[in-house]
PDB file of N, CA and C in Angstrom:
ATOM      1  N   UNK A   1     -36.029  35.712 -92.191  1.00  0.00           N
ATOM      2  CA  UNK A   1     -35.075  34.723 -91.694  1.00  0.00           C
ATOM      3  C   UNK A   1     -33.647  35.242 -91.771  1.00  0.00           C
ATOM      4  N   UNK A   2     -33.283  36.650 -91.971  1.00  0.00           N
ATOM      5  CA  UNK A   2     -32.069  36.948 -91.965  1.00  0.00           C
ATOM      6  C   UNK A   2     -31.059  37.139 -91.144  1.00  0.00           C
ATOM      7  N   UNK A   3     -31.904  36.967 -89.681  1.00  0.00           N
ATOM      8  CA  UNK A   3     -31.213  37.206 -88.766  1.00  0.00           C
ATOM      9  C   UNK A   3     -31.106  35.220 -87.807  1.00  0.00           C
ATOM     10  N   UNK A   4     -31.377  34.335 -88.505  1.00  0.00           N
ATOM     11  CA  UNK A   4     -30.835  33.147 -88.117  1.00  0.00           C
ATOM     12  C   UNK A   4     -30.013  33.168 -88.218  1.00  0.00           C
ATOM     13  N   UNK A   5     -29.334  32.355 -86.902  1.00  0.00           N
ATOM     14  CA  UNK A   5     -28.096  31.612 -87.011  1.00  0.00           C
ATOM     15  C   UNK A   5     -27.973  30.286 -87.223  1.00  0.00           C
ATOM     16  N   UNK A   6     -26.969  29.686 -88.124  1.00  0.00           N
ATOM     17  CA  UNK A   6     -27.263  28.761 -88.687  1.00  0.00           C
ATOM     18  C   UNK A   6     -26.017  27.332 -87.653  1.00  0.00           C
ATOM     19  N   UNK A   7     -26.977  26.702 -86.933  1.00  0.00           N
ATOM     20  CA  UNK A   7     -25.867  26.205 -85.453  1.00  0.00           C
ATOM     21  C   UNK A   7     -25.418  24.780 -86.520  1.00  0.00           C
ATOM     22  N   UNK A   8     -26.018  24.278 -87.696  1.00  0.00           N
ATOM     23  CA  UNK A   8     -25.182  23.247 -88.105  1.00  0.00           C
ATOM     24  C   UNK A   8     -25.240  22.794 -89.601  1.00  0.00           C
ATOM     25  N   UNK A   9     -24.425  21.958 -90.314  1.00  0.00           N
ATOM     26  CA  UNK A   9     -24.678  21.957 -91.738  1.00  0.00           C
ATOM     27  C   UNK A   9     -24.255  20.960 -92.099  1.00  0.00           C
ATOM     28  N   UNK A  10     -25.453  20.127 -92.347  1.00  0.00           N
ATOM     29  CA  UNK A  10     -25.278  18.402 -92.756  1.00  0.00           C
ATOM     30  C   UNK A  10     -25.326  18.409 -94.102  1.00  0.00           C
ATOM     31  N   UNK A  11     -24.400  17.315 -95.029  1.00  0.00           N
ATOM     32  CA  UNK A  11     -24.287  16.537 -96.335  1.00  0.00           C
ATOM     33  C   UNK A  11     -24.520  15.430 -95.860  1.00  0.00           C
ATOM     34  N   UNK A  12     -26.065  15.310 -96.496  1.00  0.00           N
ATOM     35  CA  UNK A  12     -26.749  13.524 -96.376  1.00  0.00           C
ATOM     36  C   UNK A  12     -27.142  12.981 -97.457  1.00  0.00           C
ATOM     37  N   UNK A  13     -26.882  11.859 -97.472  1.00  0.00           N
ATOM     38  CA  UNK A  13     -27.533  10.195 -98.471  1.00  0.00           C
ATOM     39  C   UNK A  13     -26.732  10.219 -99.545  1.00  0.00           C
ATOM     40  N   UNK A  14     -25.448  10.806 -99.682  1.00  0.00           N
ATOM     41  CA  UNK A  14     -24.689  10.291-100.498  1.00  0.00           C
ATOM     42  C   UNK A  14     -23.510   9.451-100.110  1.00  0.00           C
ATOM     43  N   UNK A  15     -23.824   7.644 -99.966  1.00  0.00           N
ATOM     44  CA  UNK A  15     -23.014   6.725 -99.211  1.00  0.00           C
ATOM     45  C   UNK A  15     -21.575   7.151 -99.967  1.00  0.00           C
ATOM     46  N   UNK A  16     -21.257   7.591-101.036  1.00  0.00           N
ATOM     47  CA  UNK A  16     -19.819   7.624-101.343  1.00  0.00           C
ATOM     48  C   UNK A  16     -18.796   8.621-101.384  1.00  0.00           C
ATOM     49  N   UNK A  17     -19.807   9.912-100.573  1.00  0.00           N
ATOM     50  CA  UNK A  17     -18.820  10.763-100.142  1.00  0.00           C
ATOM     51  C   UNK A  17     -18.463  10.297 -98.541  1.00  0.00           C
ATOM     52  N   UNK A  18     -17.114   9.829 -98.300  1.00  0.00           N
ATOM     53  CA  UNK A  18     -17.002   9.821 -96.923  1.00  0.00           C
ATOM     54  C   UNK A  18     -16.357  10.958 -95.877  1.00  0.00           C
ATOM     55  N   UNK A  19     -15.070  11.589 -97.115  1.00  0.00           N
ATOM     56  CA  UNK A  19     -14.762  12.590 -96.594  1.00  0.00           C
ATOM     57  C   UNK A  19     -15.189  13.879 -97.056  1.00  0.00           C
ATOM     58  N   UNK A  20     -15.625  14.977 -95.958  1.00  0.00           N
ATOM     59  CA  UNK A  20     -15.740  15.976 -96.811  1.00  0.00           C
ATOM     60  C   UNK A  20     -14.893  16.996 -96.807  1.00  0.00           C
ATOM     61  N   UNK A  21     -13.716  16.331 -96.543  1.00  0.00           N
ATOM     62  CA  UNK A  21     -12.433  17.490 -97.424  1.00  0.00           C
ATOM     63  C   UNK A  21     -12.381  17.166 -98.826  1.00  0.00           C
ATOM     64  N   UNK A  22     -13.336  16.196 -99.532  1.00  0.00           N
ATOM     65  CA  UNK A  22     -12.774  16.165-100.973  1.00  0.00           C
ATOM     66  C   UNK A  22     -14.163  16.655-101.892  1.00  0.00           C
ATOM     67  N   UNK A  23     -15.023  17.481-100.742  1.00  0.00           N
ATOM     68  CA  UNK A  23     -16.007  18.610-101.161  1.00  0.00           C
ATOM     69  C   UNK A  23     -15.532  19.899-101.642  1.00  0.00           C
ATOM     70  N   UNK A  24     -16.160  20.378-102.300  1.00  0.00           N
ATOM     71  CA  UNK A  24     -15.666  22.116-102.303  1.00  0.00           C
ATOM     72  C   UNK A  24     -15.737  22.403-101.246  1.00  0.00           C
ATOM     73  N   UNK A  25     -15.182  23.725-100.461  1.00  0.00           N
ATOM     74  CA  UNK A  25     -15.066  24.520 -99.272  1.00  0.00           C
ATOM     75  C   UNK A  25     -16.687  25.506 -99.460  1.00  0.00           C
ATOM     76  N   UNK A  26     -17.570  25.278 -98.732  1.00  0.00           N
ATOM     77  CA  UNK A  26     -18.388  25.838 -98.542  1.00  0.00           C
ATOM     78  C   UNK A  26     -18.928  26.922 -97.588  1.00  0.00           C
ATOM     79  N   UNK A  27     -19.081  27.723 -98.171  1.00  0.00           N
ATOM     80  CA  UNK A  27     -19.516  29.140 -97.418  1.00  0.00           C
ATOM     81  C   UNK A  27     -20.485  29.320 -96.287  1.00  0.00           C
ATOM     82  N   UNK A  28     -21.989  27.851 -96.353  1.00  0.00           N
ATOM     83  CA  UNK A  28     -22.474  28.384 -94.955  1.00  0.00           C
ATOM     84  C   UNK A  28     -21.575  27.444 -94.139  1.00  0.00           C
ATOM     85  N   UNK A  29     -21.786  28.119 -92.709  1.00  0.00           N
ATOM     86  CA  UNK A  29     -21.369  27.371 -91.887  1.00  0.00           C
ATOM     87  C   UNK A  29     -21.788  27.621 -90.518  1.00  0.00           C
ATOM     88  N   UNK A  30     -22.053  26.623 -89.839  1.00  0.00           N
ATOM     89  CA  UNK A  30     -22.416  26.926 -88.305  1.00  0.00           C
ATOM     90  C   UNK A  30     -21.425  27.809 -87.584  1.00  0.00           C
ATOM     91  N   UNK A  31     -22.782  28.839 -86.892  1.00  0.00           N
ATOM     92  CA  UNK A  31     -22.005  29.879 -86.412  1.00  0.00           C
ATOM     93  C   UNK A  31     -22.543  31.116 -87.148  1.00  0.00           C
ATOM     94  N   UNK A  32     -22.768  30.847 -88.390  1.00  0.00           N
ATOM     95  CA  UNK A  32     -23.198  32.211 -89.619  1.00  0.00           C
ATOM     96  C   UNK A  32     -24.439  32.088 -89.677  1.00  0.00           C
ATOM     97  N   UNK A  33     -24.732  33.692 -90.199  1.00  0.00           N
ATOM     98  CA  UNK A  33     -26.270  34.087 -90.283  1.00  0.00           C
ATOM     99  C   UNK A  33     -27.033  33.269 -91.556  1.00  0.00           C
ATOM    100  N   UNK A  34     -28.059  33.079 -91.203  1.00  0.00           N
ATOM    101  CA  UNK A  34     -28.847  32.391 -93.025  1.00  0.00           C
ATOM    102  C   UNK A  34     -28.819  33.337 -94.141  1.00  0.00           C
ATOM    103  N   UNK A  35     -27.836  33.180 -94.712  1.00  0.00           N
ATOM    104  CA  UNK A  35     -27.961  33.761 -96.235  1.00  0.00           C
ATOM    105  C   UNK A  35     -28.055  32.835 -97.265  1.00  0.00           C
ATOM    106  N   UNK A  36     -29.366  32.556 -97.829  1.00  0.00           N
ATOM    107  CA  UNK A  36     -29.860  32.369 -98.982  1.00  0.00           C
ATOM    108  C   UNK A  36     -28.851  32.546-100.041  1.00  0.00           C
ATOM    109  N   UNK A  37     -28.221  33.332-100.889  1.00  0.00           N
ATOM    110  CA  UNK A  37     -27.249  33.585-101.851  1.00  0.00           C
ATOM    111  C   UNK A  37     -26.282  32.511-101.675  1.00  0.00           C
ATOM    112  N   UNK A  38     -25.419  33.256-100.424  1.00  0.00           N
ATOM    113  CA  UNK A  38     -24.402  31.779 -99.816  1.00  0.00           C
ATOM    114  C   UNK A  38     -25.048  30.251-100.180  1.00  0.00           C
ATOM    115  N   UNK A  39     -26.058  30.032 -99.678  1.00  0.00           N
ATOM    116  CA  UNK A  39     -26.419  28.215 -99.783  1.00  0.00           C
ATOM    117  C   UNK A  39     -26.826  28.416-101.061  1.00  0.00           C
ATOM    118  N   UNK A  40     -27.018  29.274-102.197  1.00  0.00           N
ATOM    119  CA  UNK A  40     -27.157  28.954-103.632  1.00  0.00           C
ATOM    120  C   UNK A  40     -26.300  28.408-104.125  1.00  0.00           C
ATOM    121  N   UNK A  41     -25.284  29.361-103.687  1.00  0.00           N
ATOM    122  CA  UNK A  41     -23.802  29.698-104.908  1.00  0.00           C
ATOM    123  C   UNK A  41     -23.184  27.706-103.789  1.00  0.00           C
ATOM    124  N   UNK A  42     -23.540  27.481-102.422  1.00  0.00           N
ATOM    125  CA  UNK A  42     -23.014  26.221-102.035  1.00  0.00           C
ATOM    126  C   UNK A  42     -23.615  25.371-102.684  1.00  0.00           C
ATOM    127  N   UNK A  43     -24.761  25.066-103.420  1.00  0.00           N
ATOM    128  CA  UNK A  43     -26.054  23.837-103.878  1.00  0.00           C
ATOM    129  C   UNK A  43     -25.017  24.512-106.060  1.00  0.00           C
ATOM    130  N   UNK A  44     -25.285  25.034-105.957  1.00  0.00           N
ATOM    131  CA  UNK A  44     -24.008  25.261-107.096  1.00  0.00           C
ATOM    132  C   UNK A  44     -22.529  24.559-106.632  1.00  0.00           C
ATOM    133  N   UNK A  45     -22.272  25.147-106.306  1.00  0.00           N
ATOM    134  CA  UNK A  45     -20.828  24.526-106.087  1.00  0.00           C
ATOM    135  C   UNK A  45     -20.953  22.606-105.819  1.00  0.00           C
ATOM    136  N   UNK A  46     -21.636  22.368-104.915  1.00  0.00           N
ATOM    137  CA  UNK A  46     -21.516  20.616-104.642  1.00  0.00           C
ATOM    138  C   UNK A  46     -22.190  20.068-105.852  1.00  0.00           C
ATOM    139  N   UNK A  47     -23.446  21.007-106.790  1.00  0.00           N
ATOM    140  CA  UNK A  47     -23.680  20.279-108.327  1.00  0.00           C
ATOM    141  C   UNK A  47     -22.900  19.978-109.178  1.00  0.00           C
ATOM    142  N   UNK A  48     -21.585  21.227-108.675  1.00  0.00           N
ATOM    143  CA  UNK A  48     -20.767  20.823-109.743  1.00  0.00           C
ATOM    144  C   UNK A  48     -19.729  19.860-109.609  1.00  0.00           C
ATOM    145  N   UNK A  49     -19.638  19.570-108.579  1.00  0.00           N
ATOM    146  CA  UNK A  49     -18.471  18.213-108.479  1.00  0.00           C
ATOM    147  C   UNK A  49     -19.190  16.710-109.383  1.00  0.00           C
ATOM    148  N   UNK A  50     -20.779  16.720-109.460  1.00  0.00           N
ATOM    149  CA  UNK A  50     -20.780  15.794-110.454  1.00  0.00           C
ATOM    150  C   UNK A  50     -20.387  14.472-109.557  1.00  0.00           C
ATOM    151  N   UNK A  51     -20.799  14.698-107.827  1.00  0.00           N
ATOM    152  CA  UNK A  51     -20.466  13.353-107.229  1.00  0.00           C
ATOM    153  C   UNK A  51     -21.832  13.178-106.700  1.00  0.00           C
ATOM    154  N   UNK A  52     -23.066  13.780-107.227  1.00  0.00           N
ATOM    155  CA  UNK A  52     -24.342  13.988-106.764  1.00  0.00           C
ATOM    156  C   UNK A  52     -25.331  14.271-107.900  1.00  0.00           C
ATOM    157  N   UNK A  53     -26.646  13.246-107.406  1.00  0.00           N
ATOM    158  CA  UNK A  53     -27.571  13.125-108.877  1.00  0.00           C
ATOM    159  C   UNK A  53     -28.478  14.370-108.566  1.00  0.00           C
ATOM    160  N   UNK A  54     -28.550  14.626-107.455  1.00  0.00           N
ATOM    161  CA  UNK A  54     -29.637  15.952-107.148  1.00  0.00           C
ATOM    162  C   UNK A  54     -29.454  16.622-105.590  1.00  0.00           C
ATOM    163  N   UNK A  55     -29.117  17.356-105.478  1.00  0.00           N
ATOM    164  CA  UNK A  55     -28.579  18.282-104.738  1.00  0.00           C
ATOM    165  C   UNK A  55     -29.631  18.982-104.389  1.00  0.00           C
ATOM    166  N   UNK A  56     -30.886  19.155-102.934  1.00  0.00           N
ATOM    167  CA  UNK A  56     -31.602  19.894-102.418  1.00  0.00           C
ATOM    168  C   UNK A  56     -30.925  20.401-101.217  1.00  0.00           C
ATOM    169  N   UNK A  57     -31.235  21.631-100.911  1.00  0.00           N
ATOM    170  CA  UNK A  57     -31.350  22.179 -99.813  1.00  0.00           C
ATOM    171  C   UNK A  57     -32.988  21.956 -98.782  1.00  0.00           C
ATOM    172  N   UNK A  58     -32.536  21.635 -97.405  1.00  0.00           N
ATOM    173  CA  UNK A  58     -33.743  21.416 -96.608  1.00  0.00           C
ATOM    174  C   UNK A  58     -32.593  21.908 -95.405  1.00  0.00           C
ATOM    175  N   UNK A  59     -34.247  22.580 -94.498  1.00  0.00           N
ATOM    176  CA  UNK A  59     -33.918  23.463 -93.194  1.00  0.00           C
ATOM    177  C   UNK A  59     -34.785  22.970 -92.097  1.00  0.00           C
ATOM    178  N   UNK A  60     -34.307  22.684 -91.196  1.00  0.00           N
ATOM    179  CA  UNK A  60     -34.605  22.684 -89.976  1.00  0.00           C
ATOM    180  C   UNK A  60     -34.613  23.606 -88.787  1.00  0.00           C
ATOM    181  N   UNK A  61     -35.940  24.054 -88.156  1.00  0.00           N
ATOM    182  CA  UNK A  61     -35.402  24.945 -87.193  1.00  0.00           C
ATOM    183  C   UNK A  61     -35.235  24.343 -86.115  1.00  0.00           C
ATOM    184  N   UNK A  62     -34.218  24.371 -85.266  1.00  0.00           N
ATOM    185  CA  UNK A  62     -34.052  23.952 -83.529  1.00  0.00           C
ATOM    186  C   UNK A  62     -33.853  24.701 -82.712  1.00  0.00           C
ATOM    187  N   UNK A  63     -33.669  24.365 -81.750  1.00  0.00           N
ATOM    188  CA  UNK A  63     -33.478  25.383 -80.437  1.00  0.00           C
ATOM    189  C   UNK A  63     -31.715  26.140 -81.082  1.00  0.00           C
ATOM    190  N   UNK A  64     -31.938  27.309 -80.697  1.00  0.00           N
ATOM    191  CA  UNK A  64     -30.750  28.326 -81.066  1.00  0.00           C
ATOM    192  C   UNK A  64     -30.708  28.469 -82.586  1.00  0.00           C
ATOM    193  N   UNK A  65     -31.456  28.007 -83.481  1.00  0.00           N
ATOM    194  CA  UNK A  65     -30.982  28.308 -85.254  1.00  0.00           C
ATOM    195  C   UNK A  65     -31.703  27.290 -85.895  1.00  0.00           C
ATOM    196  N   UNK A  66     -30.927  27.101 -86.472  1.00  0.00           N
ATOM    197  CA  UNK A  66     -31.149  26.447 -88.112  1.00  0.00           C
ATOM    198  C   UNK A  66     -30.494  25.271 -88.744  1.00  0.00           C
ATOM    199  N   UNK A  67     -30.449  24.522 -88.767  1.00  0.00           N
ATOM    200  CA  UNK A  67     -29.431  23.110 -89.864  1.00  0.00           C
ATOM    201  C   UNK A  67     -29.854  23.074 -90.964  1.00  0.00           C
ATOM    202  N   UNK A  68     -29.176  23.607 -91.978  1.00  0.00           N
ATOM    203  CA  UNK A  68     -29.303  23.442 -93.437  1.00  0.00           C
ATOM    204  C   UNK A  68     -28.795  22.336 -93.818  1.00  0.00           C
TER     205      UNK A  68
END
């Protein structure tokens, strides 16, 4: 899977984040290849804001890529 491109990147079911400028700045992003490491060190980073009881990563494949 290293050569996906990753066309989008949803934060879901947490009703009380509304904005996500008051997320950490996260490294994947639509447009970029799937790197695994990157969405670690991101599922790290949003654990640690401590505005989330459990933090999974889930992938979807669609036409052109990937939505993490």
């Amino acid at each position: 899977a290293g050569s996906v491109n990753i066309v989008e990147v949803r934060i879901e079911g947490h009703s009380g984040v509304t904005q996500v400028g008051k997320l950490p700045k996260l490294n994947t992003r639509a447009g970029s290849l799937f790197d695994p490491k990157l969405i670690e060190d991101d599922v790290r980073a949003l654990d640690g804001t401590r505005r989330f009881i459990d933090v999974r990563t889930r992938y979807q494949y669609v036409n052109g890529g990937l939505v993490v």
